[in-house]
Protein backbone atom coordinates (compact mmCIF):
# COMPACT_ATOMS: atom_id res chain seq x y z
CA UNK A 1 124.07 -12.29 -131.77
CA UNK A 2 121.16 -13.24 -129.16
CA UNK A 3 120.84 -9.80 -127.20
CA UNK A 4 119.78 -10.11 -123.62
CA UNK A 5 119.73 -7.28 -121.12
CA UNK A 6 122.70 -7.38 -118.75
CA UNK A 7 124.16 -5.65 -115.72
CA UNK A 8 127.86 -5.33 -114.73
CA UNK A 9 129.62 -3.56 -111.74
CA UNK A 10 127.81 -0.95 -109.53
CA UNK A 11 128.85 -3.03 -106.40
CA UNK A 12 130.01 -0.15 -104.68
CA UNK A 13 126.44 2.01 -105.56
CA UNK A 14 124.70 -1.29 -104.37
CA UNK A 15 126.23 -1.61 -101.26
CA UNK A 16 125.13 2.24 -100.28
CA UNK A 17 121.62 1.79 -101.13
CA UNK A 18 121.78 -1.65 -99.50
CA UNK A 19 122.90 0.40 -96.07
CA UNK A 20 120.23 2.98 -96.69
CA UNK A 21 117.34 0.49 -97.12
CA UNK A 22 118.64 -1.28 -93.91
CA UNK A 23 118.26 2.16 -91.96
CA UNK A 24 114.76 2.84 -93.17
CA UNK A 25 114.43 -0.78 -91.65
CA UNK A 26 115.49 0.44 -88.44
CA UNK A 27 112.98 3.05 -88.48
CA UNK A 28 115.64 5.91 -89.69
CA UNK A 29 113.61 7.23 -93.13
CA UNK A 30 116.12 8.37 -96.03
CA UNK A 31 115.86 10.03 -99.55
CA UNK A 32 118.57 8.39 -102.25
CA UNK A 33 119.44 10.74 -105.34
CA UNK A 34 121.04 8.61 -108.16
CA UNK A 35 122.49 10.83 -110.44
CA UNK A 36 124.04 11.05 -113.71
CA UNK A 37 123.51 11.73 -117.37
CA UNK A 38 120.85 10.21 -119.55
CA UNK A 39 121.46 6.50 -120.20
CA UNK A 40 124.58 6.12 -117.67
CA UNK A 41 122.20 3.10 -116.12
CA UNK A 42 120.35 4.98 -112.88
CA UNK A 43 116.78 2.77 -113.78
CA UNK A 44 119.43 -0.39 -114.14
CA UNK A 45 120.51 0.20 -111.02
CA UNK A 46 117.59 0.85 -109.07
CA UNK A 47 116.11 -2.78 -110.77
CA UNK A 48 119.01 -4.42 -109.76
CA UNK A 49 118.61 -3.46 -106.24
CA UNK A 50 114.68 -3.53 -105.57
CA UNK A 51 115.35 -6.98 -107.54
CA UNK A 52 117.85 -8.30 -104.61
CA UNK A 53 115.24 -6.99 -101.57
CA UNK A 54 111.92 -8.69 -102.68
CA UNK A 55 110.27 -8.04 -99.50
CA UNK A 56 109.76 -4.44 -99.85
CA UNK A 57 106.99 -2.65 -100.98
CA UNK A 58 107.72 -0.36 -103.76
CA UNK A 59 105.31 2.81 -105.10
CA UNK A 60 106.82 3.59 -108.03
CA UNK A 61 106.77 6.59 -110.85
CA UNK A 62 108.67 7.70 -113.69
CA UNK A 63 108.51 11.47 -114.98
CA UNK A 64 108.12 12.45 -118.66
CA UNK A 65 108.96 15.41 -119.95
CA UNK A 66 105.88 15.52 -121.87
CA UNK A 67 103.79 15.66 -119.01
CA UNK A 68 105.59 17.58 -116.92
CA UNK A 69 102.95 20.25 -116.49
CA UNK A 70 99.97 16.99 -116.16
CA UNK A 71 99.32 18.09 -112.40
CA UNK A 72 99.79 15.28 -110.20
CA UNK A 73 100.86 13.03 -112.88
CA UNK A 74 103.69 11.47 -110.48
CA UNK A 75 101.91 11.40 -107.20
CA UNK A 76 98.73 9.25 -109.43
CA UNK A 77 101.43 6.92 -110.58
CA UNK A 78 102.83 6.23 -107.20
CA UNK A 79 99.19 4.84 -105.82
CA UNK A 80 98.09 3.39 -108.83
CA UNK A 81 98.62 -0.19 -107.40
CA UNK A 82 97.59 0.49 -104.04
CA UNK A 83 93.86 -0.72 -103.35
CA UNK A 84 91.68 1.81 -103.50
CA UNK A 85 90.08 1.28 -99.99
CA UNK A 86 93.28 2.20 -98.53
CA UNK A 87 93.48 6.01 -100.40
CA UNK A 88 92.17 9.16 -99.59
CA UNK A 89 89.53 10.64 -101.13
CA UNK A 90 91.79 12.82 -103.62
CA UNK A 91 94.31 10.27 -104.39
CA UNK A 92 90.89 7.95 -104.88
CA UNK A 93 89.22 9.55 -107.38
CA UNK A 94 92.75 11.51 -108.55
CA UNK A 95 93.33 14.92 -107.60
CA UNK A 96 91.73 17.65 -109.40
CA UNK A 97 94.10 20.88 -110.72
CA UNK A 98 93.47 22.73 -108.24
CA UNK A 99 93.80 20.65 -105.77
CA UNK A 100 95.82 21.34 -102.63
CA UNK A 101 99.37 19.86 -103.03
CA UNK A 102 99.30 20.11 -99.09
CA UNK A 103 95.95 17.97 -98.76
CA UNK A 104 97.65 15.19 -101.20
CA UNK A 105 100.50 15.07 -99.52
CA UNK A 106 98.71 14.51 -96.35
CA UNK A 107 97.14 11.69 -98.38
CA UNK A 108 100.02 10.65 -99.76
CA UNK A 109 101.91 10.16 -96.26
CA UNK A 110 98.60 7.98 -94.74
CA UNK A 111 99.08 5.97 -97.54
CA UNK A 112 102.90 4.83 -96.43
CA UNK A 113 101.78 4.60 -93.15
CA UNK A 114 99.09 2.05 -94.00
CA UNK A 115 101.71 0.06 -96.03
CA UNK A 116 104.06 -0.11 -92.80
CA UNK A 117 101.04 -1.30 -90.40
CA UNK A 118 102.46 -5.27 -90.73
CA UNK A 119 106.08 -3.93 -90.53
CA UNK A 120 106.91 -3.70 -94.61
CA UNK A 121 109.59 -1.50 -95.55
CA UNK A 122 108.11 0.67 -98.12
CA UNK A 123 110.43 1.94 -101.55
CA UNK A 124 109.33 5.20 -103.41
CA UNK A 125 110.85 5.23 -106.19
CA UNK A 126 110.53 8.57 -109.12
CA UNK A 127 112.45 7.23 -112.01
CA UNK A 128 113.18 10.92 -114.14
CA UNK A 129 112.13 12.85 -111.12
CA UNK A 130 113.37 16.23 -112.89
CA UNK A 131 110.60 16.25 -114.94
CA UNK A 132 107.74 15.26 -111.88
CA UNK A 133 105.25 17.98 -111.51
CA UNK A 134 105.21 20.86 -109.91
CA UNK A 135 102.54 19.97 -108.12
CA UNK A 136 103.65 16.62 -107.08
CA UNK A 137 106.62 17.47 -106.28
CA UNK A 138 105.41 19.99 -103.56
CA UNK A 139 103.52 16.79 -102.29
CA UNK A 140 106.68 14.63 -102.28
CA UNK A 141 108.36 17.51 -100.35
CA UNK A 142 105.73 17.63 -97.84
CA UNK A 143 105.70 13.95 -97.24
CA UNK A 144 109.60 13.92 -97.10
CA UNK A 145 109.51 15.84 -94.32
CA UNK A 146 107.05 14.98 -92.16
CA UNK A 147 108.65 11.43 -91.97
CA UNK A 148 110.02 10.36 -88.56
CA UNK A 149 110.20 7.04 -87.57
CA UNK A 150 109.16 5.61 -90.72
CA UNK A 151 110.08 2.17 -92.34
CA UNK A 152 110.28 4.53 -96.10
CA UNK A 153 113.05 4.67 -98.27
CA UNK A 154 112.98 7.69 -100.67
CA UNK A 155 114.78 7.40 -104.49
CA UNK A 156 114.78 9.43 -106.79
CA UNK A 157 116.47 9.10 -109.88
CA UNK A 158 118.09 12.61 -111.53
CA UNK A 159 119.67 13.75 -114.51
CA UNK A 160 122.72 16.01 -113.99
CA UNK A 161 122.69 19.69 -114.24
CA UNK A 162 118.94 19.25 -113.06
CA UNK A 163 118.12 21.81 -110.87
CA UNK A 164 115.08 20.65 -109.38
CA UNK A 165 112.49 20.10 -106.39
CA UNK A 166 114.37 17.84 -104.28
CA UNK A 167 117.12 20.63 -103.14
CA UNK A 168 113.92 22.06 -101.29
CA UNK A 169 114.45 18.74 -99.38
CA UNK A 170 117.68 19.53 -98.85
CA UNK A 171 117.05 22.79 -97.45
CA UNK A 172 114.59 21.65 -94.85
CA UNK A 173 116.45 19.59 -93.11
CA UNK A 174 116.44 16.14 -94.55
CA UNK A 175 119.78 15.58 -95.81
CA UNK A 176 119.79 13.56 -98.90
CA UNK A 177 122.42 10.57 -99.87
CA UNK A 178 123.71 11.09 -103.16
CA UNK A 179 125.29 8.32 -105.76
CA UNK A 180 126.80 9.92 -108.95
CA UNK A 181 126.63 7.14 -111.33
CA UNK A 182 129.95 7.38 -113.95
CA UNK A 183 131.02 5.24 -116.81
CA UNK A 184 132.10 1.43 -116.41
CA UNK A 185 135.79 0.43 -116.58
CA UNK A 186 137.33 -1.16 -118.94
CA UNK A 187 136.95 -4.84 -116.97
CA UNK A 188 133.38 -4.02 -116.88
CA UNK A 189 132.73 -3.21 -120.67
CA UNK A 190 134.61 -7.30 -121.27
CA UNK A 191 132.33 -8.17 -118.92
CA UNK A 192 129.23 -6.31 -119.90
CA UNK A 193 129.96 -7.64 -123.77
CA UNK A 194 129.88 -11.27 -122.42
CA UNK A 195 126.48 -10.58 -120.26
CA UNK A 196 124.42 -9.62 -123.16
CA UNK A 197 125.64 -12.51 -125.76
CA UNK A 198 128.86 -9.97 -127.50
CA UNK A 199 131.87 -11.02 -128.37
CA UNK A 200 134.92 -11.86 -125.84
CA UNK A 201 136.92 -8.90 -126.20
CA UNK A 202 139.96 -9.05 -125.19
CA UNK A 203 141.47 -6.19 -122.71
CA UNK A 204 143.05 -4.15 -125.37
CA UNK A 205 139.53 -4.34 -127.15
CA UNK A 206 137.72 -3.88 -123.90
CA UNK A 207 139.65 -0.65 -122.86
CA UNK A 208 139.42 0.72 -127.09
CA UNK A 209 135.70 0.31 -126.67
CA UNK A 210 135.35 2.17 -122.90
CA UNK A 211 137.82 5.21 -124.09
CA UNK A 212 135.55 5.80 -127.06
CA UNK A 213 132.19 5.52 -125.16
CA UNK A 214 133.38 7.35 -121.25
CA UNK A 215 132.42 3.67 -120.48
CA UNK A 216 128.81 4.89 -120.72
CA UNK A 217 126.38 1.66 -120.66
CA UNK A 218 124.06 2.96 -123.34
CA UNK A 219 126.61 3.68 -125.81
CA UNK A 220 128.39 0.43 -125.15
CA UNK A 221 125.66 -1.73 -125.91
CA UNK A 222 124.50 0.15 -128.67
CA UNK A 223 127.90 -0.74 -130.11
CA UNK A 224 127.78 -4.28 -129.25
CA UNK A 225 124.55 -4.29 -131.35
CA UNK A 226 125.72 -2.14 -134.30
CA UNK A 227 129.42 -3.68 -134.75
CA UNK A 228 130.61 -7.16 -136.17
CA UNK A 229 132.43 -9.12 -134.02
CA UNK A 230 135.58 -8.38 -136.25
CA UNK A 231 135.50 -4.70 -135.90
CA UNK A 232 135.43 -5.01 -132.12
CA UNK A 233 138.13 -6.74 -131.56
CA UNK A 234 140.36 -5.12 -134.22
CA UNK A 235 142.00 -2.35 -132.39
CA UNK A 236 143.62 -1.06 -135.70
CA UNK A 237 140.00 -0.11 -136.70
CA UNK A 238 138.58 3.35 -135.78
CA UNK A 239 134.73 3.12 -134.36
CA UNK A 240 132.15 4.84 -135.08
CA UNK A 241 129.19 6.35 -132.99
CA UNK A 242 125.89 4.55 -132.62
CA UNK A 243 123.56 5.16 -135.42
CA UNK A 244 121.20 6.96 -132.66
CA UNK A 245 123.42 9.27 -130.79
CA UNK A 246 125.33 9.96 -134.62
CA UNK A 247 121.79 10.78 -135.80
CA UNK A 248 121.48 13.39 -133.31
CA UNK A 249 124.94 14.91 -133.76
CA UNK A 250 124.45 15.29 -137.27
CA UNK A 251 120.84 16.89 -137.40
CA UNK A 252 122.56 19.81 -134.87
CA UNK A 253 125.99 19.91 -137.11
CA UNK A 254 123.16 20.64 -139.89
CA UNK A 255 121.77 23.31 -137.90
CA UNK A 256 125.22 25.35 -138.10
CA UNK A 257 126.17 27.87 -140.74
CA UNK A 258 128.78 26.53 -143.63
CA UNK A 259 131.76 28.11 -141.88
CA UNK A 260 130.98 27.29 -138.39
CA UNK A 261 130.30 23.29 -139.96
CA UNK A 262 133.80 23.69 -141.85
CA UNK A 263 135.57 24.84 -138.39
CA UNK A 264 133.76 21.74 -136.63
CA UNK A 265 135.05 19.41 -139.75
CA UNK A 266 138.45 20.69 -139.45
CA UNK A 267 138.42 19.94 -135.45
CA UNK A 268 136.87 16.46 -136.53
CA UNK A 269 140.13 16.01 -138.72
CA UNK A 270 143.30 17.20 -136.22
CA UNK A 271 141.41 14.56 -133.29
CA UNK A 272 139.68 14.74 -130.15
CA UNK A 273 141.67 17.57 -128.94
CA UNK A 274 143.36 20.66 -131.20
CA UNK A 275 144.69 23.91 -130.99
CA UNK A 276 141.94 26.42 -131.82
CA UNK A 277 144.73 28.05 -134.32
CA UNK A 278 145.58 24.85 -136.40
CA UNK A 279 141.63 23.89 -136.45
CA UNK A 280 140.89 27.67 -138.07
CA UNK A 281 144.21 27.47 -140.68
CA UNK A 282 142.19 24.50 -141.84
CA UNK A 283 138.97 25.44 -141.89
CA UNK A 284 139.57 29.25 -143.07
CA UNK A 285 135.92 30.58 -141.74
CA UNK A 286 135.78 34.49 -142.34
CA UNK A 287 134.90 35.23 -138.60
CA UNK A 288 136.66 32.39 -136.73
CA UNK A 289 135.54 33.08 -133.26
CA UNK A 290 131.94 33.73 -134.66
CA UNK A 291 132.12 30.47 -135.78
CA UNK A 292 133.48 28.98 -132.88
CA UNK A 293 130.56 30.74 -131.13
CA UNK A 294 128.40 28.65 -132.49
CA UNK A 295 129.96 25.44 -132.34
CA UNK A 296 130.03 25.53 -128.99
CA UNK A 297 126.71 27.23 -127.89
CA UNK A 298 125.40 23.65 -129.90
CA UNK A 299 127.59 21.82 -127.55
CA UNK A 300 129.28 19.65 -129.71
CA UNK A 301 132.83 21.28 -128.98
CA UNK A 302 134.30 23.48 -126.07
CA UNK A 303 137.08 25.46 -125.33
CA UNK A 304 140.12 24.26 -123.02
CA UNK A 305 142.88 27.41 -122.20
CA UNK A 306 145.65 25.81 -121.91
CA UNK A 307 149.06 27.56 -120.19
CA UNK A 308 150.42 27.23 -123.86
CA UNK A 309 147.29 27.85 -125.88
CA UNK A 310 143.37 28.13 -126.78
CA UNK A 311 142.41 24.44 -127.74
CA UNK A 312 139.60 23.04 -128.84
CA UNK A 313 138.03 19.69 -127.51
CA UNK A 314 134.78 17.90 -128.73
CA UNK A 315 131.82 17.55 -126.05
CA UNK A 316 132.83 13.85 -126.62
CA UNK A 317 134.43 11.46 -128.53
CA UNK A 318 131.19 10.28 -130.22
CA UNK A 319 130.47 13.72 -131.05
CA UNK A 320 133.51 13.21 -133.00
CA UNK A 321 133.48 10.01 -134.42
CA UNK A 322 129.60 11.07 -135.65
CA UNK A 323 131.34 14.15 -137.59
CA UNK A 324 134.24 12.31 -138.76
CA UNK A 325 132.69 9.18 -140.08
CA UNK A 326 129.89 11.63 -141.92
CA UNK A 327 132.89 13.14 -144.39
CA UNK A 328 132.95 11.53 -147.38
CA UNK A 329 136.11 10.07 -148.43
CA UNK A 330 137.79 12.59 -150.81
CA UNK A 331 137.38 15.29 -148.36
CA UNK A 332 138.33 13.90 -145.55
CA UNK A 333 142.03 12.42 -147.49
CA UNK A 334 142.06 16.35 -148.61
CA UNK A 335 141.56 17.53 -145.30
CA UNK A 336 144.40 14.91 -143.84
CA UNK A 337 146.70 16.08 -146.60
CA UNK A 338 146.25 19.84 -145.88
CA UNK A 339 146.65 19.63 -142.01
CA UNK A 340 149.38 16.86 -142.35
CA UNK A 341 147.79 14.43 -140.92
CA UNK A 342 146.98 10.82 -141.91
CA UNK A 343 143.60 9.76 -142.78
């Protein structure tokens, strides 16, 4: 098929940010968090919306996790498009190591003001912020709160479970608004299929495909690339993980000792969810719980106790499908026949 990019649903996310960006209009400055796992569509999202409000002004920067110790790697990126007659003599000639994240952020904050002088709303925008700079990020903090009156906007984009600098915004009095961005529906995975040039699924097909992915936009397209028309829309069919996300599974299932893989092949076999007994009469590992141990610590399953039992659950059902589909054929049919299961 033709792939183009598309984007589906979010109006509720889009609203908020469109009632945040009209406060920083009326002089009442704001920080935005969008949150949510890798790939769940935060950068989509802010596009989509800077892409609807042309008349802003947007500094923009993305962290890498690479150069998360480059000092002042993030606040260079945010003035990199601003004319140079309108920086400060640090941010002009980009700030040295050692420099003062104080005196950059005092920089940093002349240079928003500048942008507002004809009345432009002005965007900052950290894309990745969890992995900005220390050093930066003390900057950002500084600016953050030393904003009054200002025409600014504040998002930052965050990964969950990210502890990170911007809570030290929280603390100092400049509450931020939060958007925790989950998977799409089932509606929106038809709809996201027919945006970028996939197949019309039909509902059943539609709500198969978001079950297997959590709906998460990454994982969905990947599949819309990877899969024949045929074996999305037949229901019958079991689907795999993308070839990415399976490559990554697998390397980590590689990295576990035989029994704790057999345990993990086992779970694979009984389905999403198991009892931890029925998973280790399979398996048979000498030290079950050392081998559990270990599954777990590589996060590809977790426990679940259960007023009726100690189950076992895979991180997700991708994690799954990648172990499942990697059996070859006679041992998965032996492993069926032994836990009396089909294949």
């Amino acid at each position: 098929m033709a792939w183009v990019d598309g984007f589906v649903g979010r109006a509720g996310e889009l609203a908020a940010m469109t009632d945040e960006l009209g406060r920083a209009r009326a002089g009442l400055p704001g920080v935005l968090l969008v949150t949510g796992p890798a790939g769940i569509g935060k950068t989509s999202l802010v596009h989509r919306f800077l892409d609807d409000e042309p008349d802003v002004r947007v500094l923009r920067a993305v962290g890498e996790e690479s150069e998360a110790t480059l000092p002042f790697g993030v606040a260079g990126q945010l003035v990199a498009d601003v004319r140079a007659e309108a920086l400060g003599p640090l941010l002009a000639a980009g700030p040295p190591a050692d420099a003062d994240p104080l005196a950059v952020g005092a920089e940093l904050l002349a240079v928003l003001g500048a942008l507002q002088a004809d009345g432009a709303v002005v965007v900052v925008v950290v894309d990745d912020a969890q992995w900005a700079d220390d050093r930066a990020a003390q900057a950002l903090v500084f600016v953050v709160r030393r904003l009054r009156r200002d025409q600014v906007l504040v998002v930052l984009g965050v990964r969950d479970g990210e502890p990170g600098w911007w809570d030290r915004v929280q603390a100092q009095g400049r509450p931020a608004r939060r958007l925790g961005l989950g998977g799409l529906d089932a509606d929106e995975v038809v709809a996201l299929s027919d945006s970028v040039g996939g197949p019309a699924l039909t509902p059943a097909a539609g709500r198969r495909l978001q079950e297997h992915t959590d709906g998460h936009p990454l994982h969905v397209r990947a599949l819309l690339r990877e899969l024949p028309a045929e074996a999305l829309l037949d229901t019958g069919r079991v689907l795999p993980a993308p070839r990415s996300l399976a490559a990554l599974v697998l390397v980590r299932v590689a990295a576990l000792s035989p029994p704790a893989q057999d345990l993990l092949v086992a779970a694979a076999v009984l389905g999403f969810r198991c009892a931890l007994p029925d998973a280790v009469a399979l398996a048979a590992p000498p030290d079950p719980l050392a081998a559990l141990d270990e599954a777990v610590r590589a996060g590809l399953l977790v426990e679940d106790f259960t007023g009726t039992g100690h189950d076992l659950a895979f991180s997700h059902q991708l994690v799954r499908a990648a172990v499942y589909a990697d059996l070859p054929p006679a041992r998965r049919h032996a492993l069926h026949r032994a836990g009396g299961r089909s294949a």
